[in-house]
C-alpha atoms as a PDB file:
ATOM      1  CA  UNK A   1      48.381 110.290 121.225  1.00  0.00           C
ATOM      2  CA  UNK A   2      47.891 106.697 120.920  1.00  0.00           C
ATOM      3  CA  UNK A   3      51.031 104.553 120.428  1.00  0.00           C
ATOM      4  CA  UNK A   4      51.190 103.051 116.957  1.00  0.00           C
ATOM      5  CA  UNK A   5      50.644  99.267 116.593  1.00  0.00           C
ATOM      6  CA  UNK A   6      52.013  96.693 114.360  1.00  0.00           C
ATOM      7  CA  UNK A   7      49.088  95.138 112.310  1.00  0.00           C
ATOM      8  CA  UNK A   8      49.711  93.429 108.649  1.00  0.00           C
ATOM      9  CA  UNK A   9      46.049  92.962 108.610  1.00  0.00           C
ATOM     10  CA  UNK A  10      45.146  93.458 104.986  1.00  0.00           C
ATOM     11  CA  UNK A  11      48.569  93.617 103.744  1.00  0.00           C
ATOM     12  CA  UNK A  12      50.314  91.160 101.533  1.00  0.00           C
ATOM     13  CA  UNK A  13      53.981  89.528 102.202  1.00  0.00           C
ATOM     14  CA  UNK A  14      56.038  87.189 100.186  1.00  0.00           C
ATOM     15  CA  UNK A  15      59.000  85.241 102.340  1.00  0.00           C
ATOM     16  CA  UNK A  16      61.772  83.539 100.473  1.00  0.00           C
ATOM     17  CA  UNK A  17      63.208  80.445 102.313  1.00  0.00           C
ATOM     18  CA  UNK A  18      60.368  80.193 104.391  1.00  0.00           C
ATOM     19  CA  UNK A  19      59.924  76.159 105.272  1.00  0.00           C
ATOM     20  CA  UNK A  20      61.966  76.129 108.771  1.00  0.00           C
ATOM     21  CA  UNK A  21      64.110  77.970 111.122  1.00  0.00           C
ATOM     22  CA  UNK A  22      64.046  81.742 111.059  1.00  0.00           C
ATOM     23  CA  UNK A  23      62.139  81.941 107.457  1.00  0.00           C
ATOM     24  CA  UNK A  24      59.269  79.551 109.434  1.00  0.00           C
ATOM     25  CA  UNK A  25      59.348  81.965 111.732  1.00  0.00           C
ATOM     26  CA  UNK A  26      58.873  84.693 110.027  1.00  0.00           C
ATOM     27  CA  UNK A  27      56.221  83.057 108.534  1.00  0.00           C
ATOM     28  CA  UNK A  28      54.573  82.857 111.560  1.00  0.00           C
ATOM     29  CA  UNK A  29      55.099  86.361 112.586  1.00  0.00           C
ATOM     30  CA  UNK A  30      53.249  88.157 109.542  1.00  0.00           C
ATOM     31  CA  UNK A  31      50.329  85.967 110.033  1.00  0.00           C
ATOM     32  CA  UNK A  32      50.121  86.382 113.761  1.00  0.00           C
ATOM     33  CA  UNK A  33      49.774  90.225 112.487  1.00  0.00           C
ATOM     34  CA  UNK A  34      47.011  89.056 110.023  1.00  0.00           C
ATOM     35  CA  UNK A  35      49.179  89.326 106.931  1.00  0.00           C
ATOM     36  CA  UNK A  36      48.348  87.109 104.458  1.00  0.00           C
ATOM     37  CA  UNK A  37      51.495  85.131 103.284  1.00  0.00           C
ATOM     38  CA  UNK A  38      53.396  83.132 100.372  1.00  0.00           C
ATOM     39  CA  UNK A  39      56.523  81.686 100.351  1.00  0.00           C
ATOM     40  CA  UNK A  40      58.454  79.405  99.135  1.00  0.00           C
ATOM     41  CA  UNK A  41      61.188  76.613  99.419  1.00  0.00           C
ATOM     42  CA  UNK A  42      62.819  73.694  97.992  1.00  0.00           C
ATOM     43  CA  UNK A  43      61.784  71.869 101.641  1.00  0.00           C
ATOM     44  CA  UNK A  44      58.126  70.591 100.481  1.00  0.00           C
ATOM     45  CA  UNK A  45      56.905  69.095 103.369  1.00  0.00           C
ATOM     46  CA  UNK A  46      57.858  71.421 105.820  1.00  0.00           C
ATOM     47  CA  UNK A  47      56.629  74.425 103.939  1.00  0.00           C
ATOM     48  CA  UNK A  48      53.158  72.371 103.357  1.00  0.00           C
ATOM     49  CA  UNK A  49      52.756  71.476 107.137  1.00  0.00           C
ATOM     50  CA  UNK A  50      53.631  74.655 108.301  1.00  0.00           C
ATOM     51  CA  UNK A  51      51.222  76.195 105.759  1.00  0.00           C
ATOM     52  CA  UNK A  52      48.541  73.803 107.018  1.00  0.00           C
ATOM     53  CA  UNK A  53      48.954  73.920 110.613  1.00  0.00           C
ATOM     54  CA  UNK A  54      48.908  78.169 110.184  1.00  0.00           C
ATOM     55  CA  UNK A  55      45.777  78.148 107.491  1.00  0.00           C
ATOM     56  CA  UNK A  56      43.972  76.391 110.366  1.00  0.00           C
ATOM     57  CA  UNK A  57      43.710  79.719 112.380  1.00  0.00           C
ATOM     58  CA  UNK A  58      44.915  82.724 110.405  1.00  0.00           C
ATOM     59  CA  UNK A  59      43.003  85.466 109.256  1.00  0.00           C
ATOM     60  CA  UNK A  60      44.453  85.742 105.609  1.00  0.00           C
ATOM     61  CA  UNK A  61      46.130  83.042 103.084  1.00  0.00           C
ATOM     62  CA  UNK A  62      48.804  81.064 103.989  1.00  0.00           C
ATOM     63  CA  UNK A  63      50.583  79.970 100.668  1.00  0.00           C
ATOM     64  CA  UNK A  64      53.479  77.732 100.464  1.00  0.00           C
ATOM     65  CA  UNK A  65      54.771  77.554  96.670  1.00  0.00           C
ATOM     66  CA  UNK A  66      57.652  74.675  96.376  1.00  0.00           C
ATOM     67  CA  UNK A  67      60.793  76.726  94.843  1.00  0.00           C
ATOM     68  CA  UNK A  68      64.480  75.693  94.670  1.00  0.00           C
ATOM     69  CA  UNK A  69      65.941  79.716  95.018  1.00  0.00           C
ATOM     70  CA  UNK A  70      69.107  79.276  92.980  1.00  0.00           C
ATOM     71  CA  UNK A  71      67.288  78.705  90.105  1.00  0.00           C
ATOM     72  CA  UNK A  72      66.293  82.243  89.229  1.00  0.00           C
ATOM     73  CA  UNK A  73      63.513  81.816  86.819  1.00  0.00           C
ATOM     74  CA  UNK A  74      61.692  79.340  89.674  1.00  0.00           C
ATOM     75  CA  UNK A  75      62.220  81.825  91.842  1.00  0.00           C
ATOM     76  CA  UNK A  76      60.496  84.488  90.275  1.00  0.00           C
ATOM     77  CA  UNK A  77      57.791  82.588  88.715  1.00  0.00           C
ATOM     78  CA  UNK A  78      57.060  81.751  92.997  1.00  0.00           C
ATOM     79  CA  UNK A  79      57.322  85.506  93.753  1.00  0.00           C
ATOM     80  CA  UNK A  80      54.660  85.946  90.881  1.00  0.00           C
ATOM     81  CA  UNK A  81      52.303  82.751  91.553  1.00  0.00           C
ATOM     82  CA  UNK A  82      52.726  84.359  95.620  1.00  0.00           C
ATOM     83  CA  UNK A  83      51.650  87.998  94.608  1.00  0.00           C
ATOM     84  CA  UNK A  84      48.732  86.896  91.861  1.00  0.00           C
ATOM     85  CA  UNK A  85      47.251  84.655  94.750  1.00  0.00           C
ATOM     86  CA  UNK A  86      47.402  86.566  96.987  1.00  0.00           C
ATOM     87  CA  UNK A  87      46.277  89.855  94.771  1.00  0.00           C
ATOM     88  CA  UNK A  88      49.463  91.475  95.013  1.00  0.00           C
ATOM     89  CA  UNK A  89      52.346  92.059  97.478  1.00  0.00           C
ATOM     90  CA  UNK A  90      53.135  95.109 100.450  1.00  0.00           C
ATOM     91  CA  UNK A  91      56.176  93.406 101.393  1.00  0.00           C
ATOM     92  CA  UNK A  92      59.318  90.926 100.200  1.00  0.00           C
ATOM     93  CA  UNK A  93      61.675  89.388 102.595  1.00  0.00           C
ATOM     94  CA  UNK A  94      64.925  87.881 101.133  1.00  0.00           C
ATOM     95  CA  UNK A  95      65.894  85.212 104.244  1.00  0.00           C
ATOM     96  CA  UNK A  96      66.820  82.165 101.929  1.00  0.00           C
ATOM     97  CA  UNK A  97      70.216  81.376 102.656  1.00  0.00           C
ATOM     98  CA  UNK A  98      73.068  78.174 103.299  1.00  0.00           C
ATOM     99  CA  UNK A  99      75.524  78.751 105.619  1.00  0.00           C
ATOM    100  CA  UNK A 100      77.381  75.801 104.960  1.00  0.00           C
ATOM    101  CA  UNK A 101      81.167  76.011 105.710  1.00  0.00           C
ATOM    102  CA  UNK A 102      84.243  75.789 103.943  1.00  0.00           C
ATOM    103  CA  UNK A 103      87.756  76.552 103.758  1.00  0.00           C
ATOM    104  CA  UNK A 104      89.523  78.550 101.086  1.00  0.00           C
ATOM    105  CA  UNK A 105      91.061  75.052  99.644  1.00  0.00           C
ATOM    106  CA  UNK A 106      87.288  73.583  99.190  1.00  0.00           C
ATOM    107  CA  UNK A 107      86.609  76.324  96.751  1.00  0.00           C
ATOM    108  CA  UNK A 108      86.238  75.591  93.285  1.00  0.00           C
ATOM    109  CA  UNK A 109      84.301  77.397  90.745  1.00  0.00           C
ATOM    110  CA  UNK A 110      81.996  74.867  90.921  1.00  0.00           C
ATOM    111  CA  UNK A 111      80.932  75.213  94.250  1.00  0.00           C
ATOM    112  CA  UNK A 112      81.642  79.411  94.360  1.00  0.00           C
ATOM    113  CA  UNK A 113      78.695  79.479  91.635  1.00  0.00           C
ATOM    114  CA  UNK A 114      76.376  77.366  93.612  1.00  0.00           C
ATOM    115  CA  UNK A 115      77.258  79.243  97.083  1.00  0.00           C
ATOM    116  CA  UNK A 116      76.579  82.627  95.431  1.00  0.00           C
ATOM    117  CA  UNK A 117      73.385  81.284  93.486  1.00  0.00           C
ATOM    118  CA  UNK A 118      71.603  80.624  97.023  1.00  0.00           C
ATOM    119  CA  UNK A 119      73.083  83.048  99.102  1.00  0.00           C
ATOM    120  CA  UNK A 120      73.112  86.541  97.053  1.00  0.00           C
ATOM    121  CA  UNK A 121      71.414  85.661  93.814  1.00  0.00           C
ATOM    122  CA  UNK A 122      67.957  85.313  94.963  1.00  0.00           C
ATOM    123  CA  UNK A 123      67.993  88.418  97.205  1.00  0.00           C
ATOM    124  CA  UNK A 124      68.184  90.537  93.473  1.00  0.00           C
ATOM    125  CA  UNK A 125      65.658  88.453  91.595  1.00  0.00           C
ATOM    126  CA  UNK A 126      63.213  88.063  94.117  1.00  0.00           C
ATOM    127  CA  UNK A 127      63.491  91.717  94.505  1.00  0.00           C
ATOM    128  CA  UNK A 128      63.433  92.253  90.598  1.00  0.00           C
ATOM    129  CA  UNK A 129      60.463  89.960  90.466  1.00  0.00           C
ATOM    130  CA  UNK A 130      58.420  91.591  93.615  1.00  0.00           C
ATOM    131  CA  UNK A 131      58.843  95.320  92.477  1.00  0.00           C
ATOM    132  CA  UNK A 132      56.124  95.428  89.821  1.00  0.00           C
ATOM    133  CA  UNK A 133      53.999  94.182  92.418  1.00  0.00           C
ATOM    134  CA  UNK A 134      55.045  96.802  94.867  1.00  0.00           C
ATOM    135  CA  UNK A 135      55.019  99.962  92.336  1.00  0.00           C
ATOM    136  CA  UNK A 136      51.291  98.124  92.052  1.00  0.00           C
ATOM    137  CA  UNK A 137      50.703  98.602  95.303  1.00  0.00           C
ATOM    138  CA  UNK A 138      51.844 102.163  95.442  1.00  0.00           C
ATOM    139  CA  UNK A 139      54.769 101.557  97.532  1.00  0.00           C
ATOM    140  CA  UNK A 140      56.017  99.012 100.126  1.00  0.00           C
ATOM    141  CA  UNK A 141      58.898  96.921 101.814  1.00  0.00           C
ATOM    142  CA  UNK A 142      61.817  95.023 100.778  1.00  0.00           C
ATOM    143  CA  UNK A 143      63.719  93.360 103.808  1.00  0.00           C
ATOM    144  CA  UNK A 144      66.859  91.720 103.234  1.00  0.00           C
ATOM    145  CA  UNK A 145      69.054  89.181 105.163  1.00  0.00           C
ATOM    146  CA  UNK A 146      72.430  89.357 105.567  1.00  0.00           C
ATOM    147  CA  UNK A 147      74.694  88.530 107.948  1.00  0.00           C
ATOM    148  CA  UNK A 148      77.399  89.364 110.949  1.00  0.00           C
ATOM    149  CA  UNK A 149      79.840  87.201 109.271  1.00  0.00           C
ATOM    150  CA  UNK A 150      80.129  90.048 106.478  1.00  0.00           C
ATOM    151  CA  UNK A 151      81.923  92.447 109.287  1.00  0.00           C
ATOM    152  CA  UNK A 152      83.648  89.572 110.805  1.00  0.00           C
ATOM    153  CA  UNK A 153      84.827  87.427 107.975  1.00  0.00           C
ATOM    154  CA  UNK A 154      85.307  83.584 109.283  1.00  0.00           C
ATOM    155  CA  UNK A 155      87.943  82.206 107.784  1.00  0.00           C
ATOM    156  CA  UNK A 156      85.245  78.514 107.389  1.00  0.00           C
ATOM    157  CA  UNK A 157      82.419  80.439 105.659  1.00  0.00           C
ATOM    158  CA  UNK A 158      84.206  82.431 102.802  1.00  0.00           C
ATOM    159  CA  UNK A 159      81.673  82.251  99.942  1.00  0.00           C
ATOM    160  CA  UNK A 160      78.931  83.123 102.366  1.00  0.00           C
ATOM    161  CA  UNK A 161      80.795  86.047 103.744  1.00  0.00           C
ATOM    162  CA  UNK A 162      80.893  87.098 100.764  1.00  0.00           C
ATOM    163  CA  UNK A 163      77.648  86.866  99.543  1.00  0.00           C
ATOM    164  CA  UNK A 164      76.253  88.692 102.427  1.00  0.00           C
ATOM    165  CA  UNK A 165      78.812  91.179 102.058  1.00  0.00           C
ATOM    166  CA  UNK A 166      77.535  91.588  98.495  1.00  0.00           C
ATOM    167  CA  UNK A 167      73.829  92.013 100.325  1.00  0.00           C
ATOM    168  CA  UNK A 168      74.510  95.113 102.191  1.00  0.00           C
ATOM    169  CA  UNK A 169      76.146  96.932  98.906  1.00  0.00           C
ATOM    170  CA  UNK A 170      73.166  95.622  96.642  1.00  0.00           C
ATOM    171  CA  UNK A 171      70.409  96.816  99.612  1.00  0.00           C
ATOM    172  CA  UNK A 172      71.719 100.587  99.067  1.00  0.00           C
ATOM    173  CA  UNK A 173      71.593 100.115  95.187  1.00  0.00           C
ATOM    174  CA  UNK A 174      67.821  99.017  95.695  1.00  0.00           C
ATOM    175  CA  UNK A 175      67.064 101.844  97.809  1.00  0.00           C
ATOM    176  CA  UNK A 176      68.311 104.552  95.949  1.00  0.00           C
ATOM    177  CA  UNK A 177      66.723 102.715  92.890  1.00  0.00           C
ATOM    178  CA  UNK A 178      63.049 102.028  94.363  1.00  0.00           C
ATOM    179  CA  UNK A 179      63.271 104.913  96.556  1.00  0.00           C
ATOM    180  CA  UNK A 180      60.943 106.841  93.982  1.00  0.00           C
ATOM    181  CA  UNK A 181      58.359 104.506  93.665  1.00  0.00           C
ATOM    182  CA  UNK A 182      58.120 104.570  97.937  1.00  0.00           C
ATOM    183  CA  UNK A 183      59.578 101.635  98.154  1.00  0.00           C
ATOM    184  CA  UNK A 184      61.993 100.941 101.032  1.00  0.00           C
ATOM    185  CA  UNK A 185      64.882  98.808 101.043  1.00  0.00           C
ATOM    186  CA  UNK A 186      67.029  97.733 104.487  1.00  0.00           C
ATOM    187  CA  UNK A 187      69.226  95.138 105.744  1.00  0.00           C
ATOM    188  CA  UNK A 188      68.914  92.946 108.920  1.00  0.00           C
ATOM    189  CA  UNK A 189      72.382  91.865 109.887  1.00  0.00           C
ATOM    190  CA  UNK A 190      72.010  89.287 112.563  1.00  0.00           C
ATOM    191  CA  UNK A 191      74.750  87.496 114.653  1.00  0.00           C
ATOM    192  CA  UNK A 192      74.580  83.998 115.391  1.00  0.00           C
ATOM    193  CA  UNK A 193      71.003  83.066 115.640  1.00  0.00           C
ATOM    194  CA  UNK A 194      70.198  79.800 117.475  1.00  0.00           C
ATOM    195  CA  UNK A 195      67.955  77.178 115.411  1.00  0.00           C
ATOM    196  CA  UNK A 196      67.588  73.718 115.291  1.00  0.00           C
ATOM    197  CA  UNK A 197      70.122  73.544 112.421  1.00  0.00           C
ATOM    198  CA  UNK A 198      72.665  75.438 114.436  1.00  0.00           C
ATOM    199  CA  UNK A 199      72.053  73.539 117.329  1.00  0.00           C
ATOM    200  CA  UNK A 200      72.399  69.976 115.349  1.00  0.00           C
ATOM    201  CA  UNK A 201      75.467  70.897 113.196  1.00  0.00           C
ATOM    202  CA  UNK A 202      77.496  73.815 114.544  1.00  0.00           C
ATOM    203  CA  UNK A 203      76.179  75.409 117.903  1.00  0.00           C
ATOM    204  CA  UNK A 204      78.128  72.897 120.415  1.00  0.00           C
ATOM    205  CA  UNK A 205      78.223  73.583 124.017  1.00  0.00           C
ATOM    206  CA  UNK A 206      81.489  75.216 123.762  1.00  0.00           C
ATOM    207  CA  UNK A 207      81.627  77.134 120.750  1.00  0.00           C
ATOM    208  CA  UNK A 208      78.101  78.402 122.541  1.00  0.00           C
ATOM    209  CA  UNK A 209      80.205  79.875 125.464  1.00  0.00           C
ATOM    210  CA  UNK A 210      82.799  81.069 123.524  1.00  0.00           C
ATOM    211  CA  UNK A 211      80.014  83.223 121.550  1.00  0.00           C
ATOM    212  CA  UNK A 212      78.510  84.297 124.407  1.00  0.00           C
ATOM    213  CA  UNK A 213      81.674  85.267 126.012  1.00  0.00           C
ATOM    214  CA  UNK A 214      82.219  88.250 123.381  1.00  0.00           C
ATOM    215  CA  UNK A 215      78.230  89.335 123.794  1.00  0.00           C
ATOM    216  CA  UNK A 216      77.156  91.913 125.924  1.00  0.00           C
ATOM    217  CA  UNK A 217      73.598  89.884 126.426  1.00  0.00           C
ATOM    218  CA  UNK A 218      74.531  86.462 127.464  1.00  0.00           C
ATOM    219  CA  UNK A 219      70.866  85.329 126.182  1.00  0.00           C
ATOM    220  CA  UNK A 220      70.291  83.304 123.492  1.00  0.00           C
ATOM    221  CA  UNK A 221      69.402  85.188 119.773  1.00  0.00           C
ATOM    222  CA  UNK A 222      66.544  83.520 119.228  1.00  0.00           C
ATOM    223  CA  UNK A 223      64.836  83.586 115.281  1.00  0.00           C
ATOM    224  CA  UNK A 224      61.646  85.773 117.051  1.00  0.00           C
ATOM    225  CA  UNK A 225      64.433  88.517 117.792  1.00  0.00           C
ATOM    226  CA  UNK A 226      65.185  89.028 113.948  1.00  0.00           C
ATOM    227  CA  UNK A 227      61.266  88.115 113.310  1.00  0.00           C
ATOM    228  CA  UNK A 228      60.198  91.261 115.307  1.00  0.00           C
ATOM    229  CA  UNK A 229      63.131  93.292 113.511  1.00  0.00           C
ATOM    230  CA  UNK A 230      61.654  92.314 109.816  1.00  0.00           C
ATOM    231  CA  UNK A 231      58.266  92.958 110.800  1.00  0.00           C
ATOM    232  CA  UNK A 232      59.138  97.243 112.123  1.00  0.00           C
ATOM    233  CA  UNK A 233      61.059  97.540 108.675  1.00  0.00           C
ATOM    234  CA  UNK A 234      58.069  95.839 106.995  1.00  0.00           C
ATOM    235  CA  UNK A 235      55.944  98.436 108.795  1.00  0.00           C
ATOM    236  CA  UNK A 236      54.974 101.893 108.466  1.00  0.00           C
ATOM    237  CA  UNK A 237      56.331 102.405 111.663  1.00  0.00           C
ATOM    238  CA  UNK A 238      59.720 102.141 109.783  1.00  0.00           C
ATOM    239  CA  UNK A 239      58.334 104.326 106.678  1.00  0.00           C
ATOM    240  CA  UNK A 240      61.199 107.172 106.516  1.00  0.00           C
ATOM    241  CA  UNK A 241      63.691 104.376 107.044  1.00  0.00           C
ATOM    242  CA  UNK A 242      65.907 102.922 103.709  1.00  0.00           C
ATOM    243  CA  UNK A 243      69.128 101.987 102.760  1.00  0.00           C
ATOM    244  CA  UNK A 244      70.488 100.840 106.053  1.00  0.00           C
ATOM    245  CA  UNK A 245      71.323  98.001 107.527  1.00  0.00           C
ATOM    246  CA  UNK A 246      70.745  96.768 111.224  1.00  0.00           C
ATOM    247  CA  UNK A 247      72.866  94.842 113.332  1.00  0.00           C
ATOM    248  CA  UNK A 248      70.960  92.585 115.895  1.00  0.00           C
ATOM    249  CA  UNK A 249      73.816  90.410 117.522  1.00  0.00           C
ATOM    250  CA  UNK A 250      73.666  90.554 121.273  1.00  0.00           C
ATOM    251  CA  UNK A 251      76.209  92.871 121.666  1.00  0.00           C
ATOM    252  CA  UNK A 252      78.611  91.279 120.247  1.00  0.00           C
ATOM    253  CA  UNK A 253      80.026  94.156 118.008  1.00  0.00           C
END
């Protein structure tokens, strides 16, 4: 028997958050594997040059569609414009996220609202909007992102904790929901993950060793290590596989 292979040729993928970093390269991934891709984000230049400098050589449509993912209405009007341009979707990944930090006295209600609005909210009305699509498709993929800080609980990222907390509960309520209409539903939950924003606002030299002090793979987590992750759940290689959610961390738990 011939090994199975990963090819997204013919099949259709919408990415939320998908301008830079990991979404970017996921992005990348899926059309390496000749999916044809949408996403969005509020970042309109990067999405637009990475669109352009992927449509150059990729086999399928590259679509960037400028979003800002708190707004929930935007959102799903993207996830809609993505799937109609594309004629329809096999596959939604939730990555859009900000991890930016605070303590518990920063917290207001102001700012709780706006944390939760980009870091859990979109991850249910992406989904909400993508599923018609998906049912359309007779089945499909819905990957999530959360995090490792939802089993460690920083005491500096406390909204976002709990947001991504929120993610693993709400990926098990999707996949016993969707699970009739073959669509799948997991979780990646990767540690820290090192990207230029890491790099430039909290992955110093030292709190770098003192990360990979507590890993059992001293290597760096690199955004093509959760990448290749998304794109086996995305897969039929991954087709008796819901309701869970994977840790990729190094090691570290």
């Amino acid at each position: 028997m011939t090994a199975p292979q990963l090819d997204f040729t013919g099949k259709r993928v919408f990415i939320t958050g998908g301008a830079t970093g990991i979404g970017a390269e996921l992005v990348c991934q899926f059309a390496a594997l000749g999916a044809g891709v949408a996403f969005n984000d509020i970042n309109e230049s990067a999405g637009e040059a990475l669109a352009a400098r992927l449509s150059q050589s990729a086999a399928a449509p590259i679509l960037f569609l400028k979003a800002d993912a708190s707004d929930a209405g935007a959102l799903q009007d993207s996830v809609d414009d993505g799937a109609g341009q594309l004629g329809g979707l096999d596959a939604l990944i939730n990555n859009v996220a900000n991890d930016q930090r605070e303590t518990i006295d920063d917290i207001t209600p102001e700012t709780w609202r706006s944390n939760l609005a980009i870091n859990l909210d979109p991850v249910i009305f992406a989904s909400k909007a993508a599923t018609p699509h998906l049912k359309a498709a007779g089945g499909g993929a819905i990957v999530n992102f959360s995090s490792l800080n939802a089993l460690l609980g920083p005491a500096d990222l406390i909204t976002y904790t709990t947001a991504k907390a929120g993610i693993i509960g709400l990926t098990k309520s999707l996949a016993e929901a969707l699970g009739p209409d073959r669509i799948r539903v997991n979780a990646i939950i990767p540690g820290w993950v090192v990207t230029e924003k890491q790099r430039q606002l909290w992955l110093t030299p030292e709190a770098e060793a003192e990360w990979k002090a507590m890993c059992a793979l001293k290597d760096d987590l690199l955004p093509e290590d959760v990448a290749h992750l998304a794109l086996f759940l995305a897969s039929p290689l991954a087709r008796m596989i819901t309701g869970q959610g994977f840790v990729i961390d190094a090691g570290r738990t």
